[in-house]
Protein backbone atom coordinates (compact mmCIF):
# COMPACT_ATOMS: atom_id res chain seq x y z
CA UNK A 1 -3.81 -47.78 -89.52
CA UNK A 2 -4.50 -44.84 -87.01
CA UNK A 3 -8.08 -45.08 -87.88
CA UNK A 4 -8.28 -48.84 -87.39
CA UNK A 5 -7.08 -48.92 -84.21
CA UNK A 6 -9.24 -46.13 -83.42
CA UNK A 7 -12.30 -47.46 -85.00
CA UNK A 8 -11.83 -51.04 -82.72
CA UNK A 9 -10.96 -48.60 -79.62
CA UNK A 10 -14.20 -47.18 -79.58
CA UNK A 11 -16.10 -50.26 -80.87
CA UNK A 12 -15.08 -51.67 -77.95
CA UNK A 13 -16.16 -48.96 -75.60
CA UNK A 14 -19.17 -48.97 -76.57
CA UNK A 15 -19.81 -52.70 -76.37
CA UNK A 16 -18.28 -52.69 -72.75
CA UNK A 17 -20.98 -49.87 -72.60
CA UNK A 18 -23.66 -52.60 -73.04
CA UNK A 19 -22.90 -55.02 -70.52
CA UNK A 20 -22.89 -52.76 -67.56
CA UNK A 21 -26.56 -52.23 -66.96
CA UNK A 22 -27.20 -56.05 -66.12
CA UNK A 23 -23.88 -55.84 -63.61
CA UNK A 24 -24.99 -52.68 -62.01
CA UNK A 25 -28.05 -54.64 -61.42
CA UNK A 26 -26.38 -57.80 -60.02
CA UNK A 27 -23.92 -55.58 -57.99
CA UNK A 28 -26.62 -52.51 -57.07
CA UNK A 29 -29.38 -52.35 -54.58
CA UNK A 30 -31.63 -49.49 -53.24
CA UNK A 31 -30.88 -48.07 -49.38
CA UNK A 32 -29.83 -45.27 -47.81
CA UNK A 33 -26.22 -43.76 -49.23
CA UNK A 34 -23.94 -41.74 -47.37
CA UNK A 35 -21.25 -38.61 -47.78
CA UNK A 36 -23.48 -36.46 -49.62
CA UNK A 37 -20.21 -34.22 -50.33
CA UNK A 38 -19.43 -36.94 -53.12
CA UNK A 39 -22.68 -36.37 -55.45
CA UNK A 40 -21.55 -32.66 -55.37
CA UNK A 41 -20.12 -31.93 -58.71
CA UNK A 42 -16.73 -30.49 -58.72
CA UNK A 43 -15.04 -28.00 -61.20
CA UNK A 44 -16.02 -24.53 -62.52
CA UNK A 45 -15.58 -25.94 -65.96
CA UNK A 46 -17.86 -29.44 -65.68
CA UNK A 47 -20.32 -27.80 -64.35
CA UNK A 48 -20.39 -24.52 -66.58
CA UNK A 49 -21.20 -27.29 -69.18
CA UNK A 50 -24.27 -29.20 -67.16
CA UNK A 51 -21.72 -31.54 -65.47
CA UNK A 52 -20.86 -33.20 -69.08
CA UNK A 53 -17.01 -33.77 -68.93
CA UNK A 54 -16.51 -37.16 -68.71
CA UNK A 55 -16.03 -37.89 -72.51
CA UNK A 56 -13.41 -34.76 -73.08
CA UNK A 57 -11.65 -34.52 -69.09
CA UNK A 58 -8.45 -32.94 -70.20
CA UNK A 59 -7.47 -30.75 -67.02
CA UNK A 60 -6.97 -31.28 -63.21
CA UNK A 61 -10.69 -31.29 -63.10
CA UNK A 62 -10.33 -34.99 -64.80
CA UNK A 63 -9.82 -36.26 -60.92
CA UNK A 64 -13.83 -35.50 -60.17
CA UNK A 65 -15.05 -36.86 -63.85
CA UNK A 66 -12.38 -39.30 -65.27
CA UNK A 67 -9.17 -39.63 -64.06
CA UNK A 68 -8.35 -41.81 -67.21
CA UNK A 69 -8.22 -38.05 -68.97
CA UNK A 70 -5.21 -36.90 -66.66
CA UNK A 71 -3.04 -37.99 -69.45
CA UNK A 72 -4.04 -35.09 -72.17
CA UNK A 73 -2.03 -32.74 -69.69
CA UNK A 74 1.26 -31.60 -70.50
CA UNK A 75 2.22 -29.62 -67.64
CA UNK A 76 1.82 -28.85 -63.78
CA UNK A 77 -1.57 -27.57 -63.30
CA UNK A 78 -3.06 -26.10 -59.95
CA UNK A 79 -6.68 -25.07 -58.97
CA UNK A 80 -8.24 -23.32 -56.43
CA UNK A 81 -12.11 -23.15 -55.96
CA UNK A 82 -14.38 -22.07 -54.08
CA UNK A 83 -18.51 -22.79 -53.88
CA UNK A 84 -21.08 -20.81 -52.89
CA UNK A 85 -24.17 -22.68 -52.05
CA UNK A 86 -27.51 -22.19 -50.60
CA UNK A 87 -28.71 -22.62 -47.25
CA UNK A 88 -25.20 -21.35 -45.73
CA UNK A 89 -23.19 -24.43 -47.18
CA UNK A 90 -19.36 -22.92 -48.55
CA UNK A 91 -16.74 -25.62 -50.10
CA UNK A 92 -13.10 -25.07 -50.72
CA UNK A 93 -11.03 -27.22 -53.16
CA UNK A 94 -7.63 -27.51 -54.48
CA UNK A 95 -6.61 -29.73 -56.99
CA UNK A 96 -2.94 -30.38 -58.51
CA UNK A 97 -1.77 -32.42 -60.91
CA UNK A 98 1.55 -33.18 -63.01
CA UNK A 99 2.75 -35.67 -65.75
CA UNK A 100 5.80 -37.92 -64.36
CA UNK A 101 7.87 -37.15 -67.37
CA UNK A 102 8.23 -33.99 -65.57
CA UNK A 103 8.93 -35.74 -62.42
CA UNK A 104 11.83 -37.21 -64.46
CA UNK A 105 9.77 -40.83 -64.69
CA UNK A 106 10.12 -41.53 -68.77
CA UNK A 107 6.59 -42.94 -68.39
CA UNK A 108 3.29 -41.34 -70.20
CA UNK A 109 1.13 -40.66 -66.82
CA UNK A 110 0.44 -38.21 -64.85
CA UNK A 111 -0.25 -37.98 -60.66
CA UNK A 112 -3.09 -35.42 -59.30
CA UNK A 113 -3.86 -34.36 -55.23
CA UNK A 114 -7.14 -32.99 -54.52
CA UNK A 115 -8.56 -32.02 -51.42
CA UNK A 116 -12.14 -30.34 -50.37
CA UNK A 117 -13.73 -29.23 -47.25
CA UNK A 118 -17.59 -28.63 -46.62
CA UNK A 119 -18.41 -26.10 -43.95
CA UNK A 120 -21.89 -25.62 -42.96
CA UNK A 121 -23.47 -23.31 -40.64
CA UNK A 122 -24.54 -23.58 -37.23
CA UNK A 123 -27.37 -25.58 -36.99
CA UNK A 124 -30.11 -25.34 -34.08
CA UNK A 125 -30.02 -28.39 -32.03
CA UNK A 126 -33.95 -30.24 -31.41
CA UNK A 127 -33.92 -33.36 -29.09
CA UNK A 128 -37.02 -35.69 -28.66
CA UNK A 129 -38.35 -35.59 -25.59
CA UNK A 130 -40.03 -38.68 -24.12
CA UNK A 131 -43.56 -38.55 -24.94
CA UNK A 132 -41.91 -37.96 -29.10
CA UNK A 133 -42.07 -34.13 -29.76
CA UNK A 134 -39.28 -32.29 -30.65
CA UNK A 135 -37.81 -29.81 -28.11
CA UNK A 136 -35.75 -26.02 -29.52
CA UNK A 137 -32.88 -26.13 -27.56
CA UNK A 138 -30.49 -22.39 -27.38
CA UNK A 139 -27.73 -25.04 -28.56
CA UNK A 140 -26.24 -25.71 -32.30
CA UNK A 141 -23.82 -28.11 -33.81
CA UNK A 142 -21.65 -28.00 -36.35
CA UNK A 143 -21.11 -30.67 -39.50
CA UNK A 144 -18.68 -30.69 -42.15
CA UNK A 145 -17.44 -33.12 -44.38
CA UNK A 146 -13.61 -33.40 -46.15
CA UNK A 147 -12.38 -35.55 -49.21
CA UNK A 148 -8.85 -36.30 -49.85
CA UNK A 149 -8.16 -37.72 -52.83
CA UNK A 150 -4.74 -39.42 -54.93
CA UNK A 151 -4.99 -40.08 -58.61
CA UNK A 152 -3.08 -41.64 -60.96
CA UNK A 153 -3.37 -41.98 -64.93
CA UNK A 154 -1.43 -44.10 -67.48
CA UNK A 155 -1.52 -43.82 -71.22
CA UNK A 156 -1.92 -47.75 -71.29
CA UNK A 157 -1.74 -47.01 -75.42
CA UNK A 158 -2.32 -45.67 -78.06
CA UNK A 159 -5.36 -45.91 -78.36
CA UNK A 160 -6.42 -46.18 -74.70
CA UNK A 161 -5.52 -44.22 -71.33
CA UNK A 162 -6.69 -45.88 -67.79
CA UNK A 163 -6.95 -43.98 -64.59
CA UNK A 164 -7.71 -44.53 -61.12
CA UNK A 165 -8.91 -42.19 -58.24
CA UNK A 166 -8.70 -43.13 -54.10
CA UNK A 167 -10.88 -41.06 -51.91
CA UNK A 168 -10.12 -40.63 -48.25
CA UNK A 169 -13.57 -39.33 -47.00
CA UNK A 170 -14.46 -38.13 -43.51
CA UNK A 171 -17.95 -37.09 -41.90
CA UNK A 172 -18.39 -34.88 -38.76
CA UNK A 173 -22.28 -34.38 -37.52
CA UNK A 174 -22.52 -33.56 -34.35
CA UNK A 175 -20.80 -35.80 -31.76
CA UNK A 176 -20.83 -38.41 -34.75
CA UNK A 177 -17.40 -39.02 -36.91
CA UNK A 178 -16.73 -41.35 -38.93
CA UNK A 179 -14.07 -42.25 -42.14
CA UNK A 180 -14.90 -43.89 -45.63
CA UNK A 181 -12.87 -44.79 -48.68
CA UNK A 182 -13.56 -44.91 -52.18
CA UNK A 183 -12.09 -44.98 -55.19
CA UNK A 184 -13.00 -44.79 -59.10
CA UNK A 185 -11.92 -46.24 -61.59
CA UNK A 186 -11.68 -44.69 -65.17
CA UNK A 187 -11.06 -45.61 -69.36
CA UNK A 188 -10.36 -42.82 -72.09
CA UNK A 189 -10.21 -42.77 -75.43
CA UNK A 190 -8.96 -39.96 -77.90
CA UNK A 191 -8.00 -41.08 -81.14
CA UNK A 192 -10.52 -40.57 -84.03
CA UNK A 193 -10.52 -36.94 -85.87
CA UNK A 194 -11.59 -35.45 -82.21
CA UNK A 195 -13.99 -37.42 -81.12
CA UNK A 196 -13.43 -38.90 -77.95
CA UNK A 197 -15.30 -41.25 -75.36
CA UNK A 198 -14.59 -41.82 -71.66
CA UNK A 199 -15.97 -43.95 -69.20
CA UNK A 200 -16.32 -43.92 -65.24
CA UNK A 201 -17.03 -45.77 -62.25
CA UNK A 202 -17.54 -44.09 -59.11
CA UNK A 203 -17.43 -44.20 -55.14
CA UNK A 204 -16.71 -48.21 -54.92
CA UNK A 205 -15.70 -48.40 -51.38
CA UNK A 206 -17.08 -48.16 -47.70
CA UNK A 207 -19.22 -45.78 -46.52
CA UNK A 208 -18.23 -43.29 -43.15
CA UNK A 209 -21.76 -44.16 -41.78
CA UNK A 210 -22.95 -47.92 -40.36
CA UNK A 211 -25.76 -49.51 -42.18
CA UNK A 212 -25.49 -46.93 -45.68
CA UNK A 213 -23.72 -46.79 -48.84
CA UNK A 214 -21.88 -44.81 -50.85
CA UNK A 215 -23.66 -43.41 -54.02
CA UNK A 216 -22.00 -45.42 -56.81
CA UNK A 217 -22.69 -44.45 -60.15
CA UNK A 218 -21.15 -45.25 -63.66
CA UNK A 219 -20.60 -42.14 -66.19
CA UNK A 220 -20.46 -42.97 -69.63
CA UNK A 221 -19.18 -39.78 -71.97
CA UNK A 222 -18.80 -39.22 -75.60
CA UNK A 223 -17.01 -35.76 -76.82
CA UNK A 224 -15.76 -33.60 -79.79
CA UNK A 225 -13.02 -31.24 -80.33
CA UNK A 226 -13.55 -28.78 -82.82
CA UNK A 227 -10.61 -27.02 -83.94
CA UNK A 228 -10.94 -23.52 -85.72
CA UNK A 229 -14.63 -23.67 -86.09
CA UNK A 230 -14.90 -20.22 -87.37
CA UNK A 231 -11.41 -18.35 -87.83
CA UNK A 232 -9.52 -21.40 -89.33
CA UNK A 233 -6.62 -20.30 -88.16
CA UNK A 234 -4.11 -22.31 -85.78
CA UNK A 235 -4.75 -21.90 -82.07
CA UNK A 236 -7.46 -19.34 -82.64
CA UNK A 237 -10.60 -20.69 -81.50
CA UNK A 238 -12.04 -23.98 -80.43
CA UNK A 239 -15.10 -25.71 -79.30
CA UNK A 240 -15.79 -28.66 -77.61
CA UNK A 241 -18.83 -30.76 -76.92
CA UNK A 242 -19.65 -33.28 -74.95
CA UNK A 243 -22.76 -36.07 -73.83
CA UNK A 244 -22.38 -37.56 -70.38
CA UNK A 245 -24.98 -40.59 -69.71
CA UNK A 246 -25.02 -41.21 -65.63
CA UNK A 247 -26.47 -44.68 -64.65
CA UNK A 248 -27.36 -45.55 -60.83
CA UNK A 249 -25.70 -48.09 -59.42
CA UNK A 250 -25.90 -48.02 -55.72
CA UNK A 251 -28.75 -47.40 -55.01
CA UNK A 252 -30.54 -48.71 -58.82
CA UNK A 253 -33.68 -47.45 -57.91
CA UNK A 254 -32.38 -44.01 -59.28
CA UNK A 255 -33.42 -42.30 -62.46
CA UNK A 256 -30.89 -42.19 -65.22
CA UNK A 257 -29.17 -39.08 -66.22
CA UNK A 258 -28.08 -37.33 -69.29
CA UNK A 259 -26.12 -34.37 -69.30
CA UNK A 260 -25.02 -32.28 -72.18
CA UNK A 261 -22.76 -28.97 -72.40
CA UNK A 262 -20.44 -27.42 -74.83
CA UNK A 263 -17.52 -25.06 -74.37
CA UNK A 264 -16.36 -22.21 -76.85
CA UNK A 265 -12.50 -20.71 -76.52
CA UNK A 266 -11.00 -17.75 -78.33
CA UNK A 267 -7.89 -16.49 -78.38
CA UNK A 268 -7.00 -12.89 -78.57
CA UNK A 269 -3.11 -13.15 -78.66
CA UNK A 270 -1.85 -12.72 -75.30
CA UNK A 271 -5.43 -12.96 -73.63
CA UNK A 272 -8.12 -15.44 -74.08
CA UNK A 273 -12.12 -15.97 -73.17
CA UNK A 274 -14.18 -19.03 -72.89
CA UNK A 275 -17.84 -19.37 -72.90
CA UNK A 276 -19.74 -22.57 -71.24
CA UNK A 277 -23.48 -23.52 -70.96
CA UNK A 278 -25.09 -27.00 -70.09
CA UNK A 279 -28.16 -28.96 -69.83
CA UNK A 280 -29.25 -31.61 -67.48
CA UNK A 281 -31.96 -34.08 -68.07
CA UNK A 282 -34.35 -35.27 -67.11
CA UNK A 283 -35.71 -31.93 -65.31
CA UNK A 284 -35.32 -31.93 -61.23
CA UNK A 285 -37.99 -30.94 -59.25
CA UNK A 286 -37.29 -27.29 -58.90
CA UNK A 287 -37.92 -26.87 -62.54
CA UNK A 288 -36.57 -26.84 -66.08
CA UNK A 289 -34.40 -23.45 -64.68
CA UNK A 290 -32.54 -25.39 -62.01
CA UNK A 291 -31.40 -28.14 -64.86
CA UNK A 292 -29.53 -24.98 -66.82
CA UNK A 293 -25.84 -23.82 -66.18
CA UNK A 294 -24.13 -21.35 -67.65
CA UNK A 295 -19.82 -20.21 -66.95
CA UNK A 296 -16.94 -18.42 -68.43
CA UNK A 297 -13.93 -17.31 -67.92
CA UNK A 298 -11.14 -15.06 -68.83
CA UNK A 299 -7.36 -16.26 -69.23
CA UNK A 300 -3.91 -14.99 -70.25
CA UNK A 301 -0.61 -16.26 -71.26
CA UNK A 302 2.71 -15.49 -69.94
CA UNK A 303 5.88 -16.98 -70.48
CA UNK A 304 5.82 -20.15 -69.47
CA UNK A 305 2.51 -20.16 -67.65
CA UNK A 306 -1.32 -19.56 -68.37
CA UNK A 307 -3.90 -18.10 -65.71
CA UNK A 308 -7.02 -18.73 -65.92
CA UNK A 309 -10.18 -16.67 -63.44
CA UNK A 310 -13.48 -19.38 -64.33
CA UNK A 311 -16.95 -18.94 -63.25
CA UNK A 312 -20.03 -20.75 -63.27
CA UNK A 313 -23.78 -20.09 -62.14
CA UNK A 314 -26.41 -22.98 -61.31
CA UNK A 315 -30.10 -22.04 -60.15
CA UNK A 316 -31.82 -24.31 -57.66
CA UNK A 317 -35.20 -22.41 -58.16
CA UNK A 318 -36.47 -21.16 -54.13
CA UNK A 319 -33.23 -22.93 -52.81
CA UNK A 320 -31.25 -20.11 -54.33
CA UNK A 321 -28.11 -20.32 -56.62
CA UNK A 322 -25.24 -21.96 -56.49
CA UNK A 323 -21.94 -19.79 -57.78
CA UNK A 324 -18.44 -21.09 -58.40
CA UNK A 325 -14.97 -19.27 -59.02
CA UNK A 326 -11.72 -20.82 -59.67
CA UNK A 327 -8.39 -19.82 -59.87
CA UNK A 328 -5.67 -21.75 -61.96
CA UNK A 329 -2.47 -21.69 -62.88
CA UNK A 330 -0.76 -23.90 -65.81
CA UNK A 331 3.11 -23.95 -65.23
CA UNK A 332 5.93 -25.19 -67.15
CA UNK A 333 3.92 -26.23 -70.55
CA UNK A 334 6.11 -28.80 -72.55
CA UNK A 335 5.02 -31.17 -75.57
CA UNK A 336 3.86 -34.40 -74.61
CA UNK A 337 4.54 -36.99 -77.31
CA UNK A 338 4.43 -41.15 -77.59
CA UNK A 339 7.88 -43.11 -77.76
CA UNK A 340 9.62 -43.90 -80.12
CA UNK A 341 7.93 -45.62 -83.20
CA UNK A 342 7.35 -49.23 -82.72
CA UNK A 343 6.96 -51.94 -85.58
CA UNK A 344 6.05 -50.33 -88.35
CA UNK A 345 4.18 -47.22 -87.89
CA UNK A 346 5.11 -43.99 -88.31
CA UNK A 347 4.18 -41.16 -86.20
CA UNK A 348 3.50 -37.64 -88.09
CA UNK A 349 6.17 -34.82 -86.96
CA UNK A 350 5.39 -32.51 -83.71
CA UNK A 351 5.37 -28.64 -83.00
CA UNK A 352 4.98 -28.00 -86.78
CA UNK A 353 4.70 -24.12 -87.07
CA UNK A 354 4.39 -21.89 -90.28
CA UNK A 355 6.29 -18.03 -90.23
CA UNK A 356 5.03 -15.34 -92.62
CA UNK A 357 7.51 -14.03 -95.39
CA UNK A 358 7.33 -11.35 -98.17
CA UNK A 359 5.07 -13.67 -100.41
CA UNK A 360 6.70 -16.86 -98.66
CA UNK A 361 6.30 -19.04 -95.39
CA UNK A 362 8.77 -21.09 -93.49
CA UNK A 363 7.60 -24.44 -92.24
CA UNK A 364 9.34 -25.82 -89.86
CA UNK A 365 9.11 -28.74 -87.24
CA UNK A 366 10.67 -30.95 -84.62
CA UNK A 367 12.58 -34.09 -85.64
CA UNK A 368 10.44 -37.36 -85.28
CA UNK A 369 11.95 -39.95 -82.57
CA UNK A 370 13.41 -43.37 -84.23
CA UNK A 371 14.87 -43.68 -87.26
CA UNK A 372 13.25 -41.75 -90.58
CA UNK A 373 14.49 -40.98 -93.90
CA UNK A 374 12.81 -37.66 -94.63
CA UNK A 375 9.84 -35.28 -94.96
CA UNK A 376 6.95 -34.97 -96.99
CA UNK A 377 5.67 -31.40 -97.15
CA UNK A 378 1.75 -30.20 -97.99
CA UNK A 379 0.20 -27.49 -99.30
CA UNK A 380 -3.45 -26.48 -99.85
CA UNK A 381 -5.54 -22.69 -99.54
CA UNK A 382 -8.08 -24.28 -97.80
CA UNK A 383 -8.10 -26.08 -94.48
CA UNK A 384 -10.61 -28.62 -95.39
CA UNK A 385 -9.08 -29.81 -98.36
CA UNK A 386 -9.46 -33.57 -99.30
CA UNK A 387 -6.33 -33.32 -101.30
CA UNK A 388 -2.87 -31.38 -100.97
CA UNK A 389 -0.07 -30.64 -103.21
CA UNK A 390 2.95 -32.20 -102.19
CA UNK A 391 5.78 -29.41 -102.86
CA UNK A 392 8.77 -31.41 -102.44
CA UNK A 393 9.67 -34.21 -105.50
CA UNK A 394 12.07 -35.84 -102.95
CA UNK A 395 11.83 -36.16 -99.62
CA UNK A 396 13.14 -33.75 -97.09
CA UNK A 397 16.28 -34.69 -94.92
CA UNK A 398 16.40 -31.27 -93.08
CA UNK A 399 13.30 -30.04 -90.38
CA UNK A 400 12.72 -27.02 -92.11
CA UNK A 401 11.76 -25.62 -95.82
CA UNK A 402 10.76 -22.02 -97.19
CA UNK A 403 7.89 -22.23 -99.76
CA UNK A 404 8.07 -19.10 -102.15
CA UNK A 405 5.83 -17.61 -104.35
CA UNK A 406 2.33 -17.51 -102.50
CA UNK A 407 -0.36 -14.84 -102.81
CA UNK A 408 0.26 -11.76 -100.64
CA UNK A 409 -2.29 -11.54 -97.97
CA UNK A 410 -4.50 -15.30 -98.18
CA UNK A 411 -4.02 -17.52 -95.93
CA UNK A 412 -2.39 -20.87 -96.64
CA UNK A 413 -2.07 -24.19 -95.17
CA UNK A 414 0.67 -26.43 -94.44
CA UNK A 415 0.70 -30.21 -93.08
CA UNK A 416 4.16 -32.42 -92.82
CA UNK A 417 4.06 -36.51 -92.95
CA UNK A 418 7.39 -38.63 -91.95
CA UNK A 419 8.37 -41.25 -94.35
CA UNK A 420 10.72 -44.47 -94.49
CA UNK A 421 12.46 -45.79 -96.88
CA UNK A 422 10.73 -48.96 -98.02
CA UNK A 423 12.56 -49.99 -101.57
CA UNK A 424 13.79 -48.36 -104.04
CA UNK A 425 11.90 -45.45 -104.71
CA UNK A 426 8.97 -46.25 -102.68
CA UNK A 427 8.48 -44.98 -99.19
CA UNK A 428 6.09 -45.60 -96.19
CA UNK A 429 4.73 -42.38 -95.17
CA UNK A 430 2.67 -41.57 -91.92
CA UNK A 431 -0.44 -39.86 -91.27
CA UNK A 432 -0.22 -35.82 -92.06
CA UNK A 433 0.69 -33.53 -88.94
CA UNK A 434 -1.58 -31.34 -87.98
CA UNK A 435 -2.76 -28.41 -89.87
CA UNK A 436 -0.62 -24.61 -90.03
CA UNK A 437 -2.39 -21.87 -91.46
CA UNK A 438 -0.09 -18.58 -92.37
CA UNK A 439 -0.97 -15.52 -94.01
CA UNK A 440 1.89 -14.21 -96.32
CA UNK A 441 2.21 -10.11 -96.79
């Protein structure tokens, strides 16, 4: 059933997809746009991978690609970042975000605050004089731009999360001030064997300049998360992938974007390192080097909160580079999980986690909300396997069981399914959990 409701989730996605080039036509048109600051791209991560986040946002980060993807996090995150840019242009950002549940609101969402602030250099001030040439003046002005932003995200779902994104956005040049607001407005989807797809609309609003518009623009995003590509082991490494299609809407005269960037994380225990690089097409101007970015970072875990130091590089060819750092801080990490079971389907059990024995493992796991009548546990030595053993003939009424004699020193895997007693002898049973690997001595 899981893959049903997936399967229609993203079939319909994609058809949405389809229909929004003829409305971005009927609601588009080519002029001058405003607040530059918004085109900017924001996060170390998104644009370590070529700006291509929109189909996996799972971080604070989500606020500037998706907000629909605030709902993958399960605890209190806050970033700091800064941006080094070229021609003597610095931004500053913070972003924070936290599910309600641990706001004490029994609802699957999650609330995000962001804020940035542009600061530019001096600037020499030329006037016109009269007869139409430009005058040097010993004078400069200043400009800077700010962005406020509140964003909120509901797992509508199960199959679908929604999110939306208001922008306060004010522009100082000069003498001249003046205030805009935005907002976008975002649609996530995560439930078929990793894959996920996202969509985006952005910077629908006023603009903080008469007689412009904002730059609105629709991201489309399709991602994968690859679990254990090469240790197989629980937690160890992961990679993740992603396609980001970025159609013009205001103004349509635009070219069309596609952006693609992966990530690779591995876990050393304590410590942790990630690896980014992205592409942007088509090429800009500056060349096929300015369309490349490449990031990192370098993280560790403590009890009860990650840190996390991320970098990313982007060349703009004779403009010079652009460099980003961020600082962030994961606090209070907690398990995120749907209500109770509704109707009749049956969720899998959560926190499943396999301890090493003398020839043995433990299996244990967390009791499944609603009411169940036992366990189902699996077995297999490899983590791809298309069938398991079932160990237990009936089903288990405890949350725990010790399997006994394994092979000293190979790994083995473990998966868990919930079941319900249907009649007689015959149960419904859920999907499997997901995957433990252990390694008996």
């Amino acid at each position: 059933m899981k893959k049903t409701v997936s399967s229609l989730a993203l079939t319909a996605l994609v058809s949405g997809f389809a229909l929004l080039p003829g409305m971005a036509h009927a609601y588009g048109a080519a002029g001058v746009v405003s607040a530059p600051i918004l085109e900017l791209p924001m996060g170390v991560r998104g644009e370590g991978m070529g700006e291509a986040f929109t189909g996996i946002a799972d971080d604070v980060n989500s606020v500037y690609y998706n907000p629909a993807g605030l709902t993958a996090l399960d605890s209190v995150q806050l970033e700091l970042m800064n941006i080094q840019s070229f021609g003597g242009v610095q931004y500053e950002n913070i972003g924070l975000a936290t599910p309600t549940d641990m706001l004490g609101v029994n609802v699957w969402s999650t609330f995000a605050l962001s804020y940035t602030l542009v600061n530019v250099d001096d600037t020499p001030l030329t006037l016109e004089d009269p007869s139409g040439a430009f005058l040097q003046t010993p004078y400069s002005f200043t400009a800077g731009y700010s962005v406020l932003t509140l964003s909120y995200a509901w797992q509508a779902t199960q199959a679908f999360s929604v999110g939306m994104t208001v922008k306060a956005i004010n522009q100082k040049v000069y003498t001249s001030e003046g205030w805009g607001v935005a907002a976008d407005l975002g649609v996530m989807t995560r439930q078929f064997d990793g894959l996920s797809a996202g969509a985006d609309l952005e910077n629908v609003g006023t603009s903080p300049e008469p007689n412009t518009t904002l730059p609105t623009e629709l991201r489309m995003g399709l991602g994968y998360d690859w679990e254990n590509p090469f240790t197989g082991e629980q937690n160890a490494d992961k990679m993740l992938f992603d396609a980001d299609l970025i159609m013009p809407v205001v103004p349509v005269d635009q070219e069309w974007e596609l952006n693609v960037g992966g990530e690779y994380t591995h876990d050393f225990g304590k410590q942790y390192g990630v690896l980014r690089a992205g592409y942007e097409f088509p090429q800009t101007v500056l060349g096929a080097q300015s369309s490349f970015s490449v990031g990192g970072g370098i993280g560790t875990h403590i009890s009860g909160m990650d840190l996390s130091l991320d970098y990313s590089w982007t060349p703009y060819g004779e403009l010079g580079d652009q460099q980003r750092i961020a600082l962030t801080g994961t606090f209070g990490a907690k398990l995120r999980t749907p209500a109770a079971p509704k109707g009749n389907y049956l969720y899998p059990p959560d926190n499943v986690v396999a301890q090493a024995g003398p020839r043995s493992a433990r299996i244990s796991w967390d009791p499944q909300k609603g009411k169940v009548d036992g366990y189902d546990i699996y077995m297999s030595y490899s983590p791809n396997a298309k069938e398991w053993t079932r160990l237990n003939k009936a089903p288990i009424t405890s949350t725990s069981m010790t399997v006994k004699n394994l092979y000293a020193g190979y790994k083995v895997y473990f998966c868990v399914s919930t079941l319900a007693h249907k009649s007689g002898e015959v149960y419904r049973e859920s999907d499997k959990s997901k995957v433990v690997v252990v390694t008996p001595y």
